[in-house]
C-alpha atoms as a PDB file:
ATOM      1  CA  UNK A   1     133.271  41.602  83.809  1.00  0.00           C
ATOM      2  CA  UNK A   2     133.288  45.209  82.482  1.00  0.00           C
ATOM      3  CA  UNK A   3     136.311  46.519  81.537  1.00  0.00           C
ATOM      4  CA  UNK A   4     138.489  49.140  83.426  1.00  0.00           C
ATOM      5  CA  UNK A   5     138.411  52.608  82.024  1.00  0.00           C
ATOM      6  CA  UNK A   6     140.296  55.408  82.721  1.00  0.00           C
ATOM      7  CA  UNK A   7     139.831  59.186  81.100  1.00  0.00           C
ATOM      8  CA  UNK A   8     142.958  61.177  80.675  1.00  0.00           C
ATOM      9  CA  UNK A   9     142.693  64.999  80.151  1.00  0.00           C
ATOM     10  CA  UNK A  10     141.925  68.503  81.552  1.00  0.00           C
ATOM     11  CA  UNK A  11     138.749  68.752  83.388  1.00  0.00           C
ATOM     12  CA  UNK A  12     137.766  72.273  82.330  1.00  0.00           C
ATOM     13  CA  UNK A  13     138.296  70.771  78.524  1.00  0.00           C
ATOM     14  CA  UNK A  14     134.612  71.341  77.138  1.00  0.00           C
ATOM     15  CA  UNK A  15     135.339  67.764  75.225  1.00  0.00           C
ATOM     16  CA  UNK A  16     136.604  65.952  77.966  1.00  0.00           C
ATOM     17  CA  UNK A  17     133.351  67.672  80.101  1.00  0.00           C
ATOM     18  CA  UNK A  18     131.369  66.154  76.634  1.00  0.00           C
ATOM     19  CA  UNK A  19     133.249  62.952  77.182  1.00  0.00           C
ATOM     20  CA  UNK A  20     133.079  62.095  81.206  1.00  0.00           C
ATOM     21  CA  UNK A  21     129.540  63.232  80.211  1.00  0.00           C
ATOM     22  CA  UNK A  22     128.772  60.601  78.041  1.00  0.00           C
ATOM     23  CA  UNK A  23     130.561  57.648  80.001  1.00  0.00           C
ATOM     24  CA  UNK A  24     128.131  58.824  82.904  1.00  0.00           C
ATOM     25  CA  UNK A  25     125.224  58.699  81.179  1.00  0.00           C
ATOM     26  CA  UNK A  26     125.737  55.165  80.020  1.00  0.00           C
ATOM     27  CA  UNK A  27     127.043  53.854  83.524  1.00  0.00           C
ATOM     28  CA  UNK A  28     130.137  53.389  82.877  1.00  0.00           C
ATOM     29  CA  UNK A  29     132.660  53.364  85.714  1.00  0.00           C
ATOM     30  CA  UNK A  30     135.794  55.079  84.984  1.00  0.00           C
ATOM     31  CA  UNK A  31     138.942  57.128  86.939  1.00  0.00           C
ATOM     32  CA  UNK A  32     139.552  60.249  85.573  1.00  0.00           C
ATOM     33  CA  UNK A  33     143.301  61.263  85.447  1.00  0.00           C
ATOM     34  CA  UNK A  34     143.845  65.145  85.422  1.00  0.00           C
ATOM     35  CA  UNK A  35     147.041  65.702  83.734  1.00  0.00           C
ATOM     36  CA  UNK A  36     147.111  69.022  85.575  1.00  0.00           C
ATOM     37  CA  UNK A  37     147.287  67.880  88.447  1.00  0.00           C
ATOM     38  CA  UNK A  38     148.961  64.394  88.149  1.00  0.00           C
ATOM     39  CA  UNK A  39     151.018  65.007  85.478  1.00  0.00           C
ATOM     40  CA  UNK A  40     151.166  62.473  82.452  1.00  0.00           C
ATOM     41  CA  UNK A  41     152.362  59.171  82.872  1.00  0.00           C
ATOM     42  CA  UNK A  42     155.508  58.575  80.234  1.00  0.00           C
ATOM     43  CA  UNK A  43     155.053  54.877  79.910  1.00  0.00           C
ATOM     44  CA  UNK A  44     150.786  55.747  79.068  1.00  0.00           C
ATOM     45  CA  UNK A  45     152.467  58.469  76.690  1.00  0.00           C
ATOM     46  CA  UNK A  46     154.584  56.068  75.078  1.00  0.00           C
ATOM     47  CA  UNK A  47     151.964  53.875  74.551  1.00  0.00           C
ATOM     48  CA  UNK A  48     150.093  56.690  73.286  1.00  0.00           C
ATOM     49  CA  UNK A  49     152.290  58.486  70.805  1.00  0.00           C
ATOM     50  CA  UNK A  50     153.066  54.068  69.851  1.00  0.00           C
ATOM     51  CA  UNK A  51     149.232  53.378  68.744  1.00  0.00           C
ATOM     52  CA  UNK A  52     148.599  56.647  67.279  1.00  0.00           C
ATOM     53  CA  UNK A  53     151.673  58.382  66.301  1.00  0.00           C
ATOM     54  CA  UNK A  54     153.149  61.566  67.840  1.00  0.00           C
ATOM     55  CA  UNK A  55     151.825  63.724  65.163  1.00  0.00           C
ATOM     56  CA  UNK A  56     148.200  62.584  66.415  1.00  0.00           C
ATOM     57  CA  UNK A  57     148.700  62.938  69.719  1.00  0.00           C
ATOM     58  CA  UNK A  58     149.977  66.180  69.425  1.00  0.00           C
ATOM     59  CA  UNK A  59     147.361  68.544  69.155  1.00  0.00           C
ATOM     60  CA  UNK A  60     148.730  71.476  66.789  1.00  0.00           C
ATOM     61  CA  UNK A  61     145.459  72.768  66.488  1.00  0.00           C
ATOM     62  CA  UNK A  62     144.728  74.005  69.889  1.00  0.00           C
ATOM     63  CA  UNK A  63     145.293  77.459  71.629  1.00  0.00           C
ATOM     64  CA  UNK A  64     148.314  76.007  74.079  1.00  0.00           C
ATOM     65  CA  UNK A  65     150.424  75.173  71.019  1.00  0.00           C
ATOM     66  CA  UNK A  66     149.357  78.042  69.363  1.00  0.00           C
ATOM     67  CA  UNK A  67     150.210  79.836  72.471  1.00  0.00           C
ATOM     68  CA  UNK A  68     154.073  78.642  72.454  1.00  0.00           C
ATOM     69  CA  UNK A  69     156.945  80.378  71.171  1.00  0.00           C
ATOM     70  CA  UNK A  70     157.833  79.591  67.644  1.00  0.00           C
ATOM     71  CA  UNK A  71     161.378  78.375  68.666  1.00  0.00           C
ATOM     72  CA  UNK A  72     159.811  75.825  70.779  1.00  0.00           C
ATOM     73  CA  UNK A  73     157.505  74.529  67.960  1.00  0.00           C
ATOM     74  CA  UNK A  74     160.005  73.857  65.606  1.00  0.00           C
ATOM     75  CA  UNK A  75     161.845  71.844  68.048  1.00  0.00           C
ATOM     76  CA  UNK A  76     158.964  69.265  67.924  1.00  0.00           C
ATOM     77  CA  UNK A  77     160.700  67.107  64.923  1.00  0.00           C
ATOM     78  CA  UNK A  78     159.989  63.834  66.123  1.00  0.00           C
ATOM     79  CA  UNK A  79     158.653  60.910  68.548  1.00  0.00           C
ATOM     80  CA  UNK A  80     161.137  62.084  71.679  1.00  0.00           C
ATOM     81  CA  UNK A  81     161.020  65.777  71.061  1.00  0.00           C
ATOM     82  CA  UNK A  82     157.227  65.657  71.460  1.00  0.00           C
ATOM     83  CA  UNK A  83     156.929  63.289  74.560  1.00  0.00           C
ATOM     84  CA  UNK A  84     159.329  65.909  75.983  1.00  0.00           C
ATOM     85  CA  UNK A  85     156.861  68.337  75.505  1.00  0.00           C
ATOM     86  CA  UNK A  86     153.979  66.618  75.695  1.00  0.00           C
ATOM     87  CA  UNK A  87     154.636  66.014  79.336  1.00  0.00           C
ATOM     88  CA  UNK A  88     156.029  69.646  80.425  1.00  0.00           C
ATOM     89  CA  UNK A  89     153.010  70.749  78.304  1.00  0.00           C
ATOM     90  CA  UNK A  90     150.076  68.452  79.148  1.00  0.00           C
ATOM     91  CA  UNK A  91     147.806  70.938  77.364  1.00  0.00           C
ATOM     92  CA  UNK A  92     149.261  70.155  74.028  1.00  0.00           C
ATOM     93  CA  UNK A  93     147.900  66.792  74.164  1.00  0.00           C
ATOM     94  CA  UNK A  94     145.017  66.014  71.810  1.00  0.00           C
ATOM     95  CA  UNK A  95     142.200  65.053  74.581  1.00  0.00           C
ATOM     96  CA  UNK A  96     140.700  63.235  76.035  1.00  0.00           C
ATOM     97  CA  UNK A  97     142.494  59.774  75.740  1.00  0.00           C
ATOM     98  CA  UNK A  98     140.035  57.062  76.923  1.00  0.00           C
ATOM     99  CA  UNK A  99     141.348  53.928  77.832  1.00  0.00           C
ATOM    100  CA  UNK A 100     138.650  51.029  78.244  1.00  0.00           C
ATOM    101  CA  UNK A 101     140.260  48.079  78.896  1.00  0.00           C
ATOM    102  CA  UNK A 102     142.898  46.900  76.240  1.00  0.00           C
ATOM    103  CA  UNK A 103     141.087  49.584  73.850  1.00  0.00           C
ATOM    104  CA  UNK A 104     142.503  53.098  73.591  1.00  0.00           C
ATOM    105  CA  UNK A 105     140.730  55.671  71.928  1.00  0.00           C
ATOM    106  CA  UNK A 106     142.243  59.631  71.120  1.00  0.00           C
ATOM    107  CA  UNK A 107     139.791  62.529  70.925  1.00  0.00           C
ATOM    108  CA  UNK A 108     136.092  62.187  71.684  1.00  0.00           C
ATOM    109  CA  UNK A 109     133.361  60.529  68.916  1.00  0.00           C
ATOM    110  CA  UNK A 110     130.328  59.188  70.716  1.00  0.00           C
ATOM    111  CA  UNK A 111     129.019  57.263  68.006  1.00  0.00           C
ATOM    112  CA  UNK A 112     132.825  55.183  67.647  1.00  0.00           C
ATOM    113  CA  UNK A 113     132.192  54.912  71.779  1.00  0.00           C
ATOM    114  CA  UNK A 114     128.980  53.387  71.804  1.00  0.00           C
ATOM    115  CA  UNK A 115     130.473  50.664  69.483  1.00  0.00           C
ATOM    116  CA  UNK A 116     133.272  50.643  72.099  1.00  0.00           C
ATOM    117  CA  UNK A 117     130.851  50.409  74.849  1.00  0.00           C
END
């Protein structure tokens, strides 16, 4: 039996287009959960910000953080200050977040998916 799969991230996100891209093109089934329009889960956050650490998950190199107030960046000091944000600011979130059955995997690297695959 093939594992589950879902794709968490923003669908006009050129890697999560990449991404839902290359899961098609290999046939593999998979929801899609559009954090813009379902929000983020906290316990798939947790779980998140658990495997990878919240300074991963965070994605401080993207045009929504950049586009944030400085006051509101440097309250990001830790774990629960960046969940917090993380889910009034889905955007923030490094993308897309794959998870394929018990395997989670942060950002998009086809050649680390096909191995996944």
């Amino acid at each position: 039996m093939t594992p589950s799969s879902t794709l968490y991230g923003i669908p006009n996100c050129d890697t999560v287009k990449k991404a839902r891209a290359f899961l098609a093109a290999r046939g593999v089934e998979s929801r899609f959960h559009d954090y813009k329009k379902e929000g983020v889960p906290a316990d798939r956050l947790q779980a998140w910000v658990l495997a990878f650490g919240w300074e991963r998950v965070l994605n401080r190199r993207g045009t929504a953080w950049r586009r944030l107030d400085p006051a509101t960046q440097a309250g990001v000091t830790d774990a629960a200050s960046a969940m917090v944000l993380m889910r009034s600011q889905p955007s923030v979130i490094k993308r897309p977040v794959l998870e394929h059955g018990d395997a989670l995997r942060l950002g998009f690297d086809a050649d680390d998916w096909v191995q996944l695959l």
